[in-house]
C-alpha atoms as a PDB file:
ATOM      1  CA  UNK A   1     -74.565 -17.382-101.324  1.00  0.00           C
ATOM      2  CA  UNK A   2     -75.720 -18.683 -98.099  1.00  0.00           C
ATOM      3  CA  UNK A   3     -73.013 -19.343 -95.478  1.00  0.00           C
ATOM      4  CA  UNK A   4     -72.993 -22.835 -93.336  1.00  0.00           C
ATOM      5  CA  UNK A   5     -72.444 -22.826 -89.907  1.00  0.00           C
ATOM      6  CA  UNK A   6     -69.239 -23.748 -90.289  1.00  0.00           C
ATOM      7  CA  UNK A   7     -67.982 -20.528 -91.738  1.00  0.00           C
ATOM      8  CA  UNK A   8     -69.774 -18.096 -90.185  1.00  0.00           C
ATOM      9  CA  UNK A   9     -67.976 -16.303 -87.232  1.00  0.00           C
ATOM     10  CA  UNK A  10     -68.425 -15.857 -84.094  1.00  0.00           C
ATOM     11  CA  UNK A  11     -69.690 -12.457 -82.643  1.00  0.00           C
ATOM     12  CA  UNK A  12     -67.278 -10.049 -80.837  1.00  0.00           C
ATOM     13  CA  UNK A  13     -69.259 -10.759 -77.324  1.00  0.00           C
ATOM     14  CA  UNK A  14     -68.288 -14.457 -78.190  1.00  0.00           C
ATOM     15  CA  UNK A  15     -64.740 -14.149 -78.759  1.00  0.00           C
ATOM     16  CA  UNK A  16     -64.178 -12.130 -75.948  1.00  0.00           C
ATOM     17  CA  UNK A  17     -65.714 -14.708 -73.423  1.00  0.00           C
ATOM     18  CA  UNK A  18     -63.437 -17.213 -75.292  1.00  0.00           C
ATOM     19  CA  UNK A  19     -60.413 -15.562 -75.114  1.00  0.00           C
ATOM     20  CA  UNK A  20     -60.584 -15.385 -71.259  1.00  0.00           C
ATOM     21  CA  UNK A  21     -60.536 -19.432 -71.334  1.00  0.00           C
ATOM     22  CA  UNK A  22     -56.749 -21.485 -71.394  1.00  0.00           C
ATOM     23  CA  UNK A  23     -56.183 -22.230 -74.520  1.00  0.00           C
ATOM     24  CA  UNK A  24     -54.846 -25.364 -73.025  1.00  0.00           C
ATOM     25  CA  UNK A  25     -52.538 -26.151 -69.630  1.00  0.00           C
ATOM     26  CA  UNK A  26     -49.424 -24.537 -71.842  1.00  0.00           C
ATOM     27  CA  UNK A  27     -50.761 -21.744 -72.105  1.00  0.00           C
ATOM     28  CA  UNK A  28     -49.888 -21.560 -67.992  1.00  0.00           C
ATOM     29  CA  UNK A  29     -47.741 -24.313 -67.587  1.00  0.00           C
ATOM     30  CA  UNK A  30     -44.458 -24.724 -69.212  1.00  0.00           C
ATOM     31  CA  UNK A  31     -43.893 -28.452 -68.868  1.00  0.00           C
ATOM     32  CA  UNK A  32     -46.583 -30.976 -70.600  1.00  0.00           C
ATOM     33  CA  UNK A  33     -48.379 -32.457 -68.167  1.00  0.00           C
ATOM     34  CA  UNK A  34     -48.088 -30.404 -65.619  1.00  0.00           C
ATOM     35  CA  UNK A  35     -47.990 -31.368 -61.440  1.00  0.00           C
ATOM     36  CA  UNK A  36     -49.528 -29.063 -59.020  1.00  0.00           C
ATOM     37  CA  UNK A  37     -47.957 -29.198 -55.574  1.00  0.00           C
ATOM     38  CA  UNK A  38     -50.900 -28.433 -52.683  1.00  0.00           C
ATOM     39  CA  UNK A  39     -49.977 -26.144 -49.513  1.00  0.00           C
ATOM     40  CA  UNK A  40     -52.057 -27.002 -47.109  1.00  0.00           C
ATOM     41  CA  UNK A  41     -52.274 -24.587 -44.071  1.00  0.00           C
ATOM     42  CA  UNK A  42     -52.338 -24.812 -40.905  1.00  0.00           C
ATOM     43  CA  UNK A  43     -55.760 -24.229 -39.420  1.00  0.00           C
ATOM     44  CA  UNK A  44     -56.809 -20.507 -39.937  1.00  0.00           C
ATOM     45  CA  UNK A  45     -58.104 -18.439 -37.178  1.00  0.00           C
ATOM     46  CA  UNK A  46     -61.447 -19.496 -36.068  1.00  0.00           C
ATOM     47  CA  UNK A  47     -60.943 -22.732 -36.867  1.00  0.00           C
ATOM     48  CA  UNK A  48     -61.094 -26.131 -34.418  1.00  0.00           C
ATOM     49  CA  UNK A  49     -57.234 -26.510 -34.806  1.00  0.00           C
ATOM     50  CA  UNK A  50     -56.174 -22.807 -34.649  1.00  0.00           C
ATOM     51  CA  UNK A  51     -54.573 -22.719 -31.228  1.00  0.00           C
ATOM     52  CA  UNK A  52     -53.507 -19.038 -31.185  1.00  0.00           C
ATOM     53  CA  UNK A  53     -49.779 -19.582 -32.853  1.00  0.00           C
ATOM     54  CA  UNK A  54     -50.446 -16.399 -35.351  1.00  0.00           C
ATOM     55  CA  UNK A  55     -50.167 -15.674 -39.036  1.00  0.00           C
ATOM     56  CA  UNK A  56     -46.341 -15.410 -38.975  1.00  0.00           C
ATOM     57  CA  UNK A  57     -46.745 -19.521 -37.995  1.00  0.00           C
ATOM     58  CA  UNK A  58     -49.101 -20.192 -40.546  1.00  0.00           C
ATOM     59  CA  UNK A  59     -46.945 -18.383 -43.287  1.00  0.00           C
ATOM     60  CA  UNK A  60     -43.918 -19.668 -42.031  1.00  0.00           C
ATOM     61  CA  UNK A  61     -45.030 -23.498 -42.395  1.00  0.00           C
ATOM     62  CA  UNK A  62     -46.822 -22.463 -45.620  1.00  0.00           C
ATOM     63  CA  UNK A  63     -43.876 -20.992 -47.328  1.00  0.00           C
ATOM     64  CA  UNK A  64     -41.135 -24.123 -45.844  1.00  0.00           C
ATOM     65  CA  UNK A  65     -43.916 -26.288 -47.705  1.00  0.00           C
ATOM     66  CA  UNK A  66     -43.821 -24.088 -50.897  1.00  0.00           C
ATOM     67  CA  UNK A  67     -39.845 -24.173 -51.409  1.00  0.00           C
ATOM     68  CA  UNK A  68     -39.978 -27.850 -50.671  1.00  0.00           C
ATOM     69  CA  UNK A  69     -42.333 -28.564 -53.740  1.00  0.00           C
ATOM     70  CA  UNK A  70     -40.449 -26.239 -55.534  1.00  0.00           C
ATOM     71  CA  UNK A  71     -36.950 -27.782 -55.087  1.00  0.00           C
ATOM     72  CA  UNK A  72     -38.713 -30.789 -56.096  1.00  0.00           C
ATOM     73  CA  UNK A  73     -39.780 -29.506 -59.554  1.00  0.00           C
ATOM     74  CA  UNK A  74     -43.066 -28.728 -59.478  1.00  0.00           C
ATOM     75  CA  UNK A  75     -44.802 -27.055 -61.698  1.00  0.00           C
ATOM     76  CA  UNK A  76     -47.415 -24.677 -59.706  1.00  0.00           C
ATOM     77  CA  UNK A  77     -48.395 -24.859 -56.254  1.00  0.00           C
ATOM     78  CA  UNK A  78     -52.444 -24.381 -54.642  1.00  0.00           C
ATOM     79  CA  UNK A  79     -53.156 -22.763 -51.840  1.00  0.00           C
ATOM     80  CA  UNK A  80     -55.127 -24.348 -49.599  1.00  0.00           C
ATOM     81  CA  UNK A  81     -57.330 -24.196 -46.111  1.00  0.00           C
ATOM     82  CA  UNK A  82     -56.885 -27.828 -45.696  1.00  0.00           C
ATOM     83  CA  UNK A  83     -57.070 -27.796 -41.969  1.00  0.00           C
ATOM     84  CA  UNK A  84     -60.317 -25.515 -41.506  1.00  0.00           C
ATOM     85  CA  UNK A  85     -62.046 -28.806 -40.488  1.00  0.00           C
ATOM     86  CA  UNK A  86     -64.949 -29.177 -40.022  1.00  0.00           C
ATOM     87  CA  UNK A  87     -65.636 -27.326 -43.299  1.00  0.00           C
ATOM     88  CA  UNK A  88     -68.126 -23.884 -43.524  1.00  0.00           C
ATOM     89  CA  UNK A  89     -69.975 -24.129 -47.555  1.00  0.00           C
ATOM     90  CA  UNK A  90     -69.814 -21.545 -49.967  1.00  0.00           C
ATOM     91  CA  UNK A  91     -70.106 -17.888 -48.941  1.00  0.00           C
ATOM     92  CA  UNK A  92     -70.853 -18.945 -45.116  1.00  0.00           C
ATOM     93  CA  UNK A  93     -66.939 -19.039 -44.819  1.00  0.00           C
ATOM     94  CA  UNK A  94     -65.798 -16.751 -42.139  1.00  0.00           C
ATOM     95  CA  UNK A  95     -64.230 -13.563 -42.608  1.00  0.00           C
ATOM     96  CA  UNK A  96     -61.324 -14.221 -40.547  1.00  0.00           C
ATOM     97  CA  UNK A  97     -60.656 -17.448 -42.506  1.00  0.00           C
ATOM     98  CA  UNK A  98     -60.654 -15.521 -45.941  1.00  0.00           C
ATOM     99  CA  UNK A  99     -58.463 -13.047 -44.795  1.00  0.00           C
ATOM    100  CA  UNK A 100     -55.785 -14.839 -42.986  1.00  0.00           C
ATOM    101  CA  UNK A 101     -56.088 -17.556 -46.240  1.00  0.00           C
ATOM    102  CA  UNK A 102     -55.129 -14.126 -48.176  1.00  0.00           C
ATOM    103  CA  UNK A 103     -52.183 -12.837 -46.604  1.00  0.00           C
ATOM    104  CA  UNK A 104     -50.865 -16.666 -46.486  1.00  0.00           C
ATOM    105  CA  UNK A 105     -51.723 -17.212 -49.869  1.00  0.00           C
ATOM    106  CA  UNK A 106     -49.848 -13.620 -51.365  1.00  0.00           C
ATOM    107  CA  UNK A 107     -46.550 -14.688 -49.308  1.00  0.00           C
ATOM    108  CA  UNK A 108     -46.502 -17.984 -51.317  1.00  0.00           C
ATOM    109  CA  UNK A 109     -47.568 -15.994 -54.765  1.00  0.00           C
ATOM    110  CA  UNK A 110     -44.603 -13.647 -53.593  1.00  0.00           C
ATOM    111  CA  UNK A 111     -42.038 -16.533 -53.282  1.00  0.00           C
ATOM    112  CA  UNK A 112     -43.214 -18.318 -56.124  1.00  0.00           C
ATOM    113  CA  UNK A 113     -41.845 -18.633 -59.535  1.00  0.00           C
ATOM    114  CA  UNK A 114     -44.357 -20.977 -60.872  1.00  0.00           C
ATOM    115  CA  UNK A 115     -47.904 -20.361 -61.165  1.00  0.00           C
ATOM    116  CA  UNK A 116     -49.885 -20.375 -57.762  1.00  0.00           C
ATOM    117  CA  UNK A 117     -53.663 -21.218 -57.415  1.00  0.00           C
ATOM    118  CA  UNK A 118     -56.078 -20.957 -54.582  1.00  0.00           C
ATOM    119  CA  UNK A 119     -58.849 -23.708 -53.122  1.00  0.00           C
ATOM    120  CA  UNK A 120     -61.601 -22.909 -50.467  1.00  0.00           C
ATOM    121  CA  UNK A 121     -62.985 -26.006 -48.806  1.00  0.00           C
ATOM    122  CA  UNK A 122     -65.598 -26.423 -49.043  1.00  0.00           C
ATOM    123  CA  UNK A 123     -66.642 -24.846 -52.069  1.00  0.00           C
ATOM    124  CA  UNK A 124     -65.484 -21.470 -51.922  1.00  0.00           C
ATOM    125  CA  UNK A 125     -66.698 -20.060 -55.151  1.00  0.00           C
ATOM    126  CA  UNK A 126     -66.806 -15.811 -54.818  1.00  0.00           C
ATOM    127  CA  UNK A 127     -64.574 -16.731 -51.487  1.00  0.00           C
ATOM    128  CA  UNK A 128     -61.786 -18.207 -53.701  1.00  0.00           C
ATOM    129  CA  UNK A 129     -61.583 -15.725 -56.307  1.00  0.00           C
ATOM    130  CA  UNK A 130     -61.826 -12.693 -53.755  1.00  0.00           C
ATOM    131  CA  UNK A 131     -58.531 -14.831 -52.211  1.00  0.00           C
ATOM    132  CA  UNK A 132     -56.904 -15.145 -55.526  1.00  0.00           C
ATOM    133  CA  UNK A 133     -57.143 -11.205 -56.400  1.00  0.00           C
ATOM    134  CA  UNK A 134     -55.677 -10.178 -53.139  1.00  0.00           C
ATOM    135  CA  UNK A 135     -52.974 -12.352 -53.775  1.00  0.00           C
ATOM    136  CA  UNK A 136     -52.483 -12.371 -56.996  1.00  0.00           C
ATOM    137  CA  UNK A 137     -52.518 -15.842 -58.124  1.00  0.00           C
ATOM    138  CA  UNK A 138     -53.575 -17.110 -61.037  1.00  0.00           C
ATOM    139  CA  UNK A 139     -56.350 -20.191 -61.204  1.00  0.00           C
ATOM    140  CA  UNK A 140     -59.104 -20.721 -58.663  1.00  0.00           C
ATOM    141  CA  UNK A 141     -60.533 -24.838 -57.897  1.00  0.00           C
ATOM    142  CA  UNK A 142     -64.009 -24.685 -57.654  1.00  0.00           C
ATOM    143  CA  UNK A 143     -65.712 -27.667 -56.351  1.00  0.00           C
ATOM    144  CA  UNK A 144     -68.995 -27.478 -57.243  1.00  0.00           C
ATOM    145  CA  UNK A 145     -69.350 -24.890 -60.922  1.00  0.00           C
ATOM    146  CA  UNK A 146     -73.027 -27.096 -61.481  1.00  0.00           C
ATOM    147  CA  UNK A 147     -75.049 -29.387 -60.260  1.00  0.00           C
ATOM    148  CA  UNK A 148     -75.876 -30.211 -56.901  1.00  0.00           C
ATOM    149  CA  UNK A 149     -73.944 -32.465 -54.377  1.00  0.00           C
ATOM    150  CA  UNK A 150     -74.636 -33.125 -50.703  1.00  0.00           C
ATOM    151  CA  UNK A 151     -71.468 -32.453 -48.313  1.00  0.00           C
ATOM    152  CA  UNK A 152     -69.729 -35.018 -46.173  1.00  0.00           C
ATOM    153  CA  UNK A 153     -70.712 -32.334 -43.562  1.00  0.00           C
ATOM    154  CA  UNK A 154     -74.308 -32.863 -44.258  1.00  0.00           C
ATOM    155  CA  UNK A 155     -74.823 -29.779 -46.462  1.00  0.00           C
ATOM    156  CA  UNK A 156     -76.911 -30.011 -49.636  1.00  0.00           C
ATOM    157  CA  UNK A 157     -75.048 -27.778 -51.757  1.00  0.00           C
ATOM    158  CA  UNK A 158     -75.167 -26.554 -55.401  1.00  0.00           C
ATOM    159  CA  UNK A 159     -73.337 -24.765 -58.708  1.00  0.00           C
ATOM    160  CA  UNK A 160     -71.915 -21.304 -57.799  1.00  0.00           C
ATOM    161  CA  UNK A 161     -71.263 -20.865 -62.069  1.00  0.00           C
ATOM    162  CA  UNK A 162     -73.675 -17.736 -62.322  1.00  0.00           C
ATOM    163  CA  UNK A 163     -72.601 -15.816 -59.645  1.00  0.00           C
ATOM    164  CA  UNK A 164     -69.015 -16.928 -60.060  1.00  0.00           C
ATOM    165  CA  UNK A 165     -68.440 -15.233 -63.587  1.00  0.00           C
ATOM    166  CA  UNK A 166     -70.534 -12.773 -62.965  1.00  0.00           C
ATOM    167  CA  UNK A 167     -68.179 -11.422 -59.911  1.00  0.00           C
ATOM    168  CA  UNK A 168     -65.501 -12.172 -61.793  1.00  0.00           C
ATOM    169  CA  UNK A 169     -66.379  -9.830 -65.099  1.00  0.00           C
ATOM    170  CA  UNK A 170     -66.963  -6.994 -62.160  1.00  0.00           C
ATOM    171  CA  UNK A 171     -64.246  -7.307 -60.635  1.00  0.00           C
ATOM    172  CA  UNK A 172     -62.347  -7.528 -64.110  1.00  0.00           C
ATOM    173  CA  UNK A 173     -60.358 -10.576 -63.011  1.00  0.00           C
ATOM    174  CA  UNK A 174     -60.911 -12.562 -66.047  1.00  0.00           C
ATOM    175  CA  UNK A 175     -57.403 -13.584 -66.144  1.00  0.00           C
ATOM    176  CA  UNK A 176     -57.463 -15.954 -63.059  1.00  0.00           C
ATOM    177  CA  UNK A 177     -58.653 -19.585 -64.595  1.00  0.00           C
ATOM    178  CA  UNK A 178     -61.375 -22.016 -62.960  1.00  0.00           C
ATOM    179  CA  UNK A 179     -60.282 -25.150 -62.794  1.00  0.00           C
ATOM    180  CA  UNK A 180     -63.833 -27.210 -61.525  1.00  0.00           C
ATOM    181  CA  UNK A 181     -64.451 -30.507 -59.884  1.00  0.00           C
ATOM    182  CA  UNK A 182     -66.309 -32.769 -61.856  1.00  0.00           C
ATOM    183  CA  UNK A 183     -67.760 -35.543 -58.905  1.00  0.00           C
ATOM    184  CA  UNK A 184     -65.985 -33.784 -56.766  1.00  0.00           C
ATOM    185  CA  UNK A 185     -64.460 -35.948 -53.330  1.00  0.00           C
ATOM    186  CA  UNK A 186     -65.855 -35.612 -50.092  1.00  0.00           C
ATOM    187  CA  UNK A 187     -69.601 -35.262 -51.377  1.00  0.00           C
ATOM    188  CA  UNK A 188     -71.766 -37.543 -53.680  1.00  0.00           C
ATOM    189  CA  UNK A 189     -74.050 -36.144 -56.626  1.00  0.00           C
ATOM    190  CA  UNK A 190     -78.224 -35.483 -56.355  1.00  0.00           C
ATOM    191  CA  UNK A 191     -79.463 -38.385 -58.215  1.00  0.00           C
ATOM    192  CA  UNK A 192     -79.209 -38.107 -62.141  1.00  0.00           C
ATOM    193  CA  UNK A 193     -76.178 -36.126 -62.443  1.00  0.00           C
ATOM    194  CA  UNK A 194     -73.486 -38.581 -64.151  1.00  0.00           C
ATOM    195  CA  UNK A 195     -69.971 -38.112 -64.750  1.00  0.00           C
ATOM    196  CA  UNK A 196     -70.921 -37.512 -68.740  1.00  0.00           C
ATOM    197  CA  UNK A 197     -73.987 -34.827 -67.733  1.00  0.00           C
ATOM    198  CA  UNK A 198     -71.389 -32.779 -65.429  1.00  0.00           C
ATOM    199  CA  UNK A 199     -68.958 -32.679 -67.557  1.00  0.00           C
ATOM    200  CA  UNK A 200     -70.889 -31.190 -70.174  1.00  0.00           C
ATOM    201  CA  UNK A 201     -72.735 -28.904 -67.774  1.00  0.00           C
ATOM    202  CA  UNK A 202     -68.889 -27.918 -66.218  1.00  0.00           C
ATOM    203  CA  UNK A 203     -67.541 -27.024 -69.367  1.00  0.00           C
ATOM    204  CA  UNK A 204     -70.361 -25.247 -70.808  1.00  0.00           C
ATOM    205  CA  UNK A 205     -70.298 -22.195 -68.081  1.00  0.00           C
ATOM    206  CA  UNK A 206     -66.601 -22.064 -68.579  1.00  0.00           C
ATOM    207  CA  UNK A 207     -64.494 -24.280 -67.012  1.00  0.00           C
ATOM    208  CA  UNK A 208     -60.688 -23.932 -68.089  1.00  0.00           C
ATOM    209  CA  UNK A 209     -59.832 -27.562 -67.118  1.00  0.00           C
ATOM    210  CA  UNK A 210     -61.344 -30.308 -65.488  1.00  0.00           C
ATOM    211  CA  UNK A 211     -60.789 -32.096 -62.042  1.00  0.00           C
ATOM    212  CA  UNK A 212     -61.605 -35.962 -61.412  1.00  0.00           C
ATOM    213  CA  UNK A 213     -60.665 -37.028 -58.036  1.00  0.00           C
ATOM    214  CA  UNK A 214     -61.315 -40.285 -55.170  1.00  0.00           C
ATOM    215  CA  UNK A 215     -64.022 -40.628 -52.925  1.00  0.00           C
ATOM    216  CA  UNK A 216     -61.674 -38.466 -50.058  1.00  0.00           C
ATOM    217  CA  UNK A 217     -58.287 -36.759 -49.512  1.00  0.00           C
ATOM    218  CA  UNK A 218     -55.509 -38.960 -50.741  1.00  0.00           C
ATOM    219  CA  UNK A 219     -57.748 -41.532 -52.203  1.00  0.00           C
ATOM    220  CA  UNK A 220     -57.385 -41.861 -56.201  1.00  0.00           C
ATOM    221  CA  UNK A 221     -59.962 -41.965 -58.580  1.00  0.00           C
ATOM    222  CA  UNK A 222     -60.016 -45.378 -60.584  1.00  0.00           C
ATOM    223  CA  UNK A 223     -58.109 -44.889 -63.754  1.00  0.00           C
ATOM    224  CA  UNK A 224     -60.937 -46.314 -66.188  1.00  0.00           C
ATOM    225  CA  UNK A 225     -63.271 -43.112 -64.226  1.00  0.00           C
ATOM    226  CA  UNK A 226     -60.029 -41.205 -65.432  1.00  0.00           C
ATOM    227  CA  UNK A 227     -60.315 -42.189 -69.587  1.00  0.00           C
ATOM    228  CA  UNK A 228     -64.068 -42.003 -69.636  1.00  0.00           C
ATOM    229  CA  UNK A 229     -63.774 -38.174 -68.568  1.00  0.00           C
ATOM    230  CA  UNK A 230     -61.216 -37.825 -70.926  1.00  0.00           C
ATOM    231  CA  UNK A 231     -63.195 -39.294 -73.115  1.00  0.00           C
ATOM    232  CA  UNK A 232     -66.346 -37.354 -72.237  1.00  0.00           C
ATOM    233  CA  UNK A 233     -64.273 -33.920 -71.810  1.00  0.00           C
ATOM    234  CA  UNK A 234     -62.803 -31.444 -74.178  1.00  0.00           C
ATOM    235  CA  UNK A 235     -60.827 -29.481 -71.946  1.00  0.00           C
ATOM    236  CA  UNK A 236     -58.149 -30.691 -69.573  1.00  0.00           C
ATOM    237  CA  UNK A 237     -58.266 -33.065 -67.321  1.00  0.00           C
ATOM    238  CA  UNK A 238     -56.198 -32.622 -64.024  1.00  0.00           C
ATOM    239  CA  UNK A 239     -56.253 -35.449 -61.036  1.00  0.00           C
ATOM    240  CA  UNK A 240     -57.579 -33.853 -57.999  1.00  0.00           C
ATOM    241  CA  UNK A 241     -56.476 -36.340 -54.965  1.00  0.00           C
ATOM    242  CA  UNK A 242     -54.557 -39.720 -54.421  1.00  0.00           C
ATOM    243  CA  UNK A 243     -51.657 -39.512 -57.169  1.00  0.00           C
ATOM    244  CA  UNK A 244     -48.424 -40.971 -56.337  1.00  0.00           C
ATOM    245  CA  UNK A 245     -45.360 -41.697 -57.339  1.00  0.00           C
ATOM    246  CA  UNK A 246     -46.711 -44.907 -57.792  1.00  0.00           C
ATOM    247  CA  UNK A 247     -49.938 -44.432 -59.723  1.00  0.00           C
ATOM    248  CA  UNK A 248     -48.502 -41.307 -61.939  1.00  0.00           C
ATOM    249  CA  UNK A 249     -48.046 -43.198 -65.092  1.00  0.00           C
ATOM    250  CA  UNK A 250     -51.325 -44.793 -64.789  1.00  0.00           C
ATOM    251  CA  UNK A 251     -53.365 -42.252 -64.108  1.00  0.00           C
ATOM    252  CA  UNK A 252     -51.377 -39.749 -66.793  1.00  0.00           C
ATOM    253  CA  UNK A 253     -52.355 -42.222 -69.515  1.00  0.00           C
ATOM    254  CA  UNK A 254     -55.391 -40.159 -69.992  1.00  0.00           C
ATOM    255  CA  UNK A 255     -54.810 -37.180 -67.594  1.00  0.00           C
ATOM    256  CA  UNK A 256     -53.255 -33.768 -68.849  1.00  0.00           C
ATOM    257  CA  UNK A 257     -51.889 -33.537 -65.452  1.00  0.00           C
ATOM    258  CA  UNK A 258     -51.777 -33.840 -60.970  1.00  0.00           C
ATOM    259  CA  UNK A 259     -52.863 -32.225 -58.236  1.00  0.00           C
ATOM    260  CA  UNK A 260     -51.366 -33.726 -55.184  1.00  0.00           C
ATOM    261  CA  UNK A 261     -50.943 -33.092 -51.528  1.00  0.00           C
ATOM    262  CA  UNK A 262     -51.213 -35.890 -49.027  1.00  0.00           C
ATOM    263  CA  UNK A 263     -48.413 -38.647 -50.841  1.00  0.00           C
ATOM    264  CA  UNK A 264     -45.839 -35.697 -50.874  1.00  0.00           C
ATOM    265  CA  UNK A 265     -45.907 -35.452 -47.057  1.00  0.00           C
ATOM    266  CA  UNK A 266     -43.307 -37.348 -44.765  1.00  0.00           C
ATOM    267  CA  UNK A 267     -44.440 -40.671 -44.595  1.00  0.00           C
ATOM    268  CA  UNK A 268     -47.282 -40.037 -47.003  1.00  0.00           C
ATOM    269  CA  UNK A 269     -49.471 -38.312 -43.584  1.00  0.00           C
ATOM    270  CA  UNK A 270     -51.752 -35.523 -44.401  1.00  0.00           C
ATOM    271  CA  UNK A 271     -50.656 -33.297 -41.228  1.00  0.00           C
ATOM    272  CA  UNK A 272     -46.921 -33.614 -41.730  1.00  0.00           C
ATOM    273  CA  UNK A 273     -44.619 -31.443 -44.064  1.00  0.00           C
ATOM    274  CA  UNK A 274     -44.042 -31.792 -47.353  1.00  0.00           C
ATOM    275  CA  UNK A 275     -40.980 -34.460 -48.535  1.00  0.00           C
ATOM    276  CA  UNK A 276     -38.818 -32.906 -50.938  1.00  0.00           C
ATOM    277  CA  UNK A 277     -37.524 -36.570 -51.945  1.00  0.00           C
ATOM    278  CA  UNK A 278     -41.363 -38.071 -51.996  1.00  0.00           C
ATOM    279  CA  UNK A 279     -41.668 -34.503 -54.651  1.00  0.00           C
ATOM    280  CA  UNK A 280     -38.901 -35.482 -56.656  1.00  0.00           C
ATOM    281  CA  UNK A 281     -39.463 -39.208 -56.807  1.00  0.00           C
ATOM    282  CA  UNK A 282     -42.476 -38.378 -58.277  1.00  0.00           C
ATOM    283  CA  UNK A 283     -41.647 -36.003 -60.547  1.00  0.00           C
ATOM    284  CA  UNK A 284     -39.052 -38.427 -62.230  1.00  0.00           C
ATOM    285  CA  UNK A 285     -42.114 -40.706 -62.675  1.00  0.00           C
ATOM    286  CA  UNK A 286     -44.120 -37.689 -64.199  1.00  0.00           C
ATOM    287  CA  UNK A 287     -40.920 -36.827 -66.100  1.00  0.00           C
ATOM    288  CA  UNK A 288     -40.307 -40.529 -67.822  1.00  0.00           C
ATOM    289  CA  UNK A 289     -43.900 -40.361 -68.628  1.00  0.00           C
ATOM    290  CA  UNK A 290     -43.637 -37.060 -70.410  1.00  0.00           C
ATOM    291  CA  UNK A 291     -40.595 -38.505 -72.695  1.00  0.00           C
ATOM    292  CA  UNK A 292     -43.027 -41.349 -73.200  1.00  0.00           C
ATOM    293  CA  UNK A 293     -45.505 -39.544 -74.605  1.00  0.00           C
ATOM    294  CA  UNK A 294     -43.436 -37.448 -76.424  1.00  0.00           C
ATOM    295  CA  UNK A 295     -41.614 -40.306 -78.189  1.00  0.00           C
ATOM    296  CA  UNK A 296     -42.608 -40.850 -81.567  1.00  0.00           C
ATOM    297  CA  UNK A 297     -44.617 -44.119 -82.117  1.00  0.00           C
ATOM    298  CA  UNK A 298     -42.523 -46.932 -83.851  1.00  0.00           C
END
């Protein structure tokens, strides 16, 4: 008798590559729905802002940010060279950066009792997951997996997926997740690549989750871009800038969860420190939204 597709199973080589992938955000996240509190350090060495105040500044500012999330209830925390402004692309990130985003980034991953991830602006790729080993953390962002985009620094830039995975199985790190852009901020797509084609193209060379963010730092995407990935996508879909304690339900109508930085800072400014009461207001909006969904429908 002739099997159908539909029973046959998959080779070894295939279940192995699958097994690497989340499952789903529970499978690193205890709470449904999970918020990701951003770190953003101060500028590294070499960069514009660095004015000589030393690692032991940058970790200590890092790590008062950290414990402020975390008394908030977050659920993981990113790591993150916000302040290397204006931005280097891809591998052309200095060594000095890398390094210093290391040690700053295993301090926080020490401290930590939630998961920790790691982001390279812009577009760190092998940069980010070299980061994450040396510290230890647990999911990578990746900006740009596929396609091509062109920089709000003027670089034309383009899918690190191949090399990516392929460092990754070397350096036998296949536990540390990618979690990838999909029309990713700060950059706008070559012509042809829609929302629908990238997110195919994303989750095809092995994207754990999904990220759908604004036009720029702290600006959110439109919700209805928000269910038409989710509709589109069949992993996870995680909000990558501009949620809020005031657009949280909104946006987790169709999200599986929030990465936020900027409206967790005092006053809601980028450059000050994070709010422990702007953290927990939100998470009480994230939290009555959880009980929502979890409510049985009447």
């Amino acid at each position: 008798m002739t099997r159908t597709p539909e029973n046959t199973p998959p080779p070894e080589w295939k279940k192995e590559m699958d097994r690497q992938r989340l499952r789903s955000l529970a499978d690193l996240f205890p709470a449904p729905k999970p918020v990701i509190g951003m770190v953003h350090l101060w500028p590294l060495p070499g960069a514009p802002g660095y004015n000589g105040y030393g690692m032991q500044g940058i970790m200590d500012h890092a790590l008062r940010d950290a414990e402020a999330l975390l008394q908030g209830g977050v659920d993981g925390l990113m790591v993150e060279n916000m302040w290397d402004l204006p931005y280097y692309v891809g591998k052309e990130v200095k060594p000095e950066a890398m390094t210093a985003h290391a040690v700053a980034a295993a301090e926080v991953v020490k401290n930590s009792p939630v998961p920790v991830g790691i982001n390279v602006i812009h577009n760190g790729g092998v940069v980010c997951l070299s980061i994450a080993l040396a510290a230890k953390a647990r999911f990578i962002r990746v900006c740009i997996l596929t396609g091509a985009r062109v920089w709000d620094t003027g670089e034309f830039d383009h899918g690190c997926a191949a090399e990516l995975l392929r460092k990754r199985k070397e350096l036998a790190a296949g536990d540390i997740h990618i979690f990838a852009d999909v029309d990713k901020k700060h950059s706008v797509p070559f012509p042809g690549i829609d929302l629908a084609t990238h997110i195919q193209w994303t989750e095809f060379y092995g994207a754990d989750a999904l990220i759908v963010s604004g036009k720029f730092t702290g600006s959110a995407p439109d919700v209805e871009k928000v269910r038409e990935a989710k509709r589109f996508a069949t992993r996870p879909i995680l909000i990558g800038s501009g949620s809020s304690a005031e657009n949280a339900a909104a946006l987790l109508q169709y999200a599986d969860g929030i990465i936020v930085g900027t409206s967790l800072k005092k006053d809601g400014v980028m450059e000050n420190a994070v709010d422990v009461h702007r953290v927990k207001a939100l998470m009480d909006r994230v939290q009555a939204e959880r009980e929502r969904a979890a409510a049985p429908a009447s």
